[in-house]
Protein backbone atom coordinates (compact mmCIF):
# COMPACT_ATOMS: atom_id res chain seq x y z
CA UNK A 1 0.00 0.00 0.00
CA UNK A 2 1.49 3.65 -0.80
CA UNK A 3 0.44 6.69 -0.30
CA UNK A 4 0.13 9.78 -2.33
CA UNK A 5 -0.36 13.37 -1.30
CA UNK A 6 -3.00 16.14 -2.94
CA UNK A 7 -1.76 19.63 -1.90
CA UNK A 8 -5.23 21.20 -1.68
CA UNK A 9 -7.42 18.61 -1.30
CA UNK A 10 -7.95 17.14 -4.81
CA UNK A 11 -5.71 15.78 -7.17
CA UNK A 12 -6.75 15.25 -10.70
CA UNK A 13 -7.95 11.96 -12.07
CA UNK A 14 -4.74 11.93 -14.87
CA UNK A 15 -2.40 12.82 -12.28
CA UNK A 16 -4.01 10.38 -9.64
CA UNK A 17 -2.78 7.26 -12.06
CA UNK A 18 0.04 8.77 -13.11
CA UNK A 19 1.78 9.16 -9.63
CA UNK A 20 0.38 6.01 -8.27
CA UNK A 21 1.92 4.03 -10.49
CA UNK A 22 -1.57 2.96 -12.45
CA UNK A 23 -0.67 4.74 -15.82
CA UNK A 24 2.96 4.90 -16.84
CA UNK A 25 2.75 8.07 -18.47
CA UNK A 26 0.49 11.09 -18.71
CA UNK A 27 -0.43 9.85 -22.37
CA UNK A 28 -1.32 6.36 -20.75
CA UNK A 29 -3.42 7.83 -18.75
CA UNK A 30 -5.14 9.90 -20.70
CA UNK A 31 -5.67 6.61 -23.56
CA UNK A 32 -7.35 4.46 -20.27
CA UNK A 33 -9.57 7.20 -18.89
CA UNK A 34 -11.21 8.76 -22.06
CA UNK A 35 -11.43 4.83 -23.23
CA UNK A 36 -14.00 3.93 -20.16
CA UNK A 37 -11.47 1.66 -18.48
CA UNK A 38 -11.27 3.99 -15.27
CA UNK A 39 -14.40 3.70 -12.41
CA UNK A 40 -14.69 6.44 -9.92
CA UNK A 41 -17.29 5.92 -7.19
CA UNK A 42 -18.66 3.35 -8.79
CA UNK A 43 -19.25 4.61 -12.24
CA UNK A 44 -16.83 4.41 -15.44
CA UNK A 45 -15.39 8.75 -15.77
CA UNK A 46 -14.13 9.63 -19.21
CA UNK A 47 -13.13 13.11 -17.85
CA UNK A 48 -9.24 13.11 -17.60
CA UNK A 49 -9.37 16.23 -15.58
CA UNK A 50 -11.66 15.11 -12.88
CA UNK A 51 -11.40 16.55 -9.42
CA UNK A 52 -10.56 14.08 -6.81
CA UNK A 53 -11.22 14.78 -2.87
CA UNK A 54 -11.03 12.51 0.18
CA UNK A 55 -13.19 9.86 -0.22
CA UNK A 56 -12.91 9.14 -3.65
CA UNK A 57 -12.58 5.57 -4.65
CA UNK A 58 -11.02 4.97 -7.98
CA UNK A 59 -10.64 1.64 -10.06
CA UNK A 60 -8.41 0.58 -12.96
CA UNK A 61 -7.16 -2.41 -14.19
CA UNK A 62 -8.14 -4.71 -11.02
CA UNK A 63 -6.25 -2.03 -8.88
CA UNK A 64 -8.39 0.47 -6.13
CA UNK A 65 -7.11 3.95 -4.83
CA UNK A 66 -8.70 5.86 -2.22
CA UNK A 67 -8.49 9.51 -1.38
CA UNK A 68 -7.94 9.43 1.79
CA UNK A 69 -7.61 12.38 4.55
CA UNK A 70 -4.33 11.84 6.51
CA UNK A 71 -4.09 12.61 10.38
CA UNK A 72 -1.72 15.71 9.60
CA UNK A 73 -4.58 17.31 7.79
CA UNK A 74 -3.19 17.01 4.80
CA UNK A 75 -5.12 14.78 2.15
CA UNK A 76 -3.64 11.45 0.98
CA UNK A 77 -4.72 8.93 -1.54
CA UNK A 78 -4.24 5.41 -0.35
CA UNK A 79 -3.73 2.60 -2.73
CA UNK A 80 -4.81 -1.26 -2.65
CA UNK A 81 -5.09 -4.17 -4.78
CA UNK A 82 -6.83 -7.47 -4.06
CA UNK A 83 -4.16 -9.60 -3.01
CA UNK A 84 -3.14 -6.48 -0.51
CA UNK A 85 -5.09 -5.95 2.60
């Protein structure tokens, strides 16, 4: 599991799966999202630019990351896969 920080309180979806590791590049990204592969909350977001905030639960290719609000106040995004608890 890793964590990610979001400066203000949202990260965008492209950045999101670039920094985490889910997209290798910011062109990969952008390919999986505006194809459908990406779900956020629950339902499949074409929109690259997205605002993320705590809470957030985003899927893509059988991995989950969750915005997450860390103690320090800050916002993090917190990522899982299956096999990881």
């Amino acid at each position: 599991m890793s964590e990610k920080p979001v400066d203000d309180g949202s990260i965008r979806l492209d950045q999101l799966l670039k920094v985490s590791g889910l997209a290798q590049t910011g062109g990969h990204a952008k390919m999986v999202i505006q194809g459908g592969e990406v779900v956020v909350n629950g339902e499949i977001e074409t929109r690259r630019r997205r605002k993320l905030f705590a809470g957030d639960k985003i899927e893509y290719n059988g991995e989950t990351v969750v915005i997450d609000e860390g103690d320090s106040g800050s916002d993090r995004a917190e990522e899982s896969s299956p096999d990881r608890p």
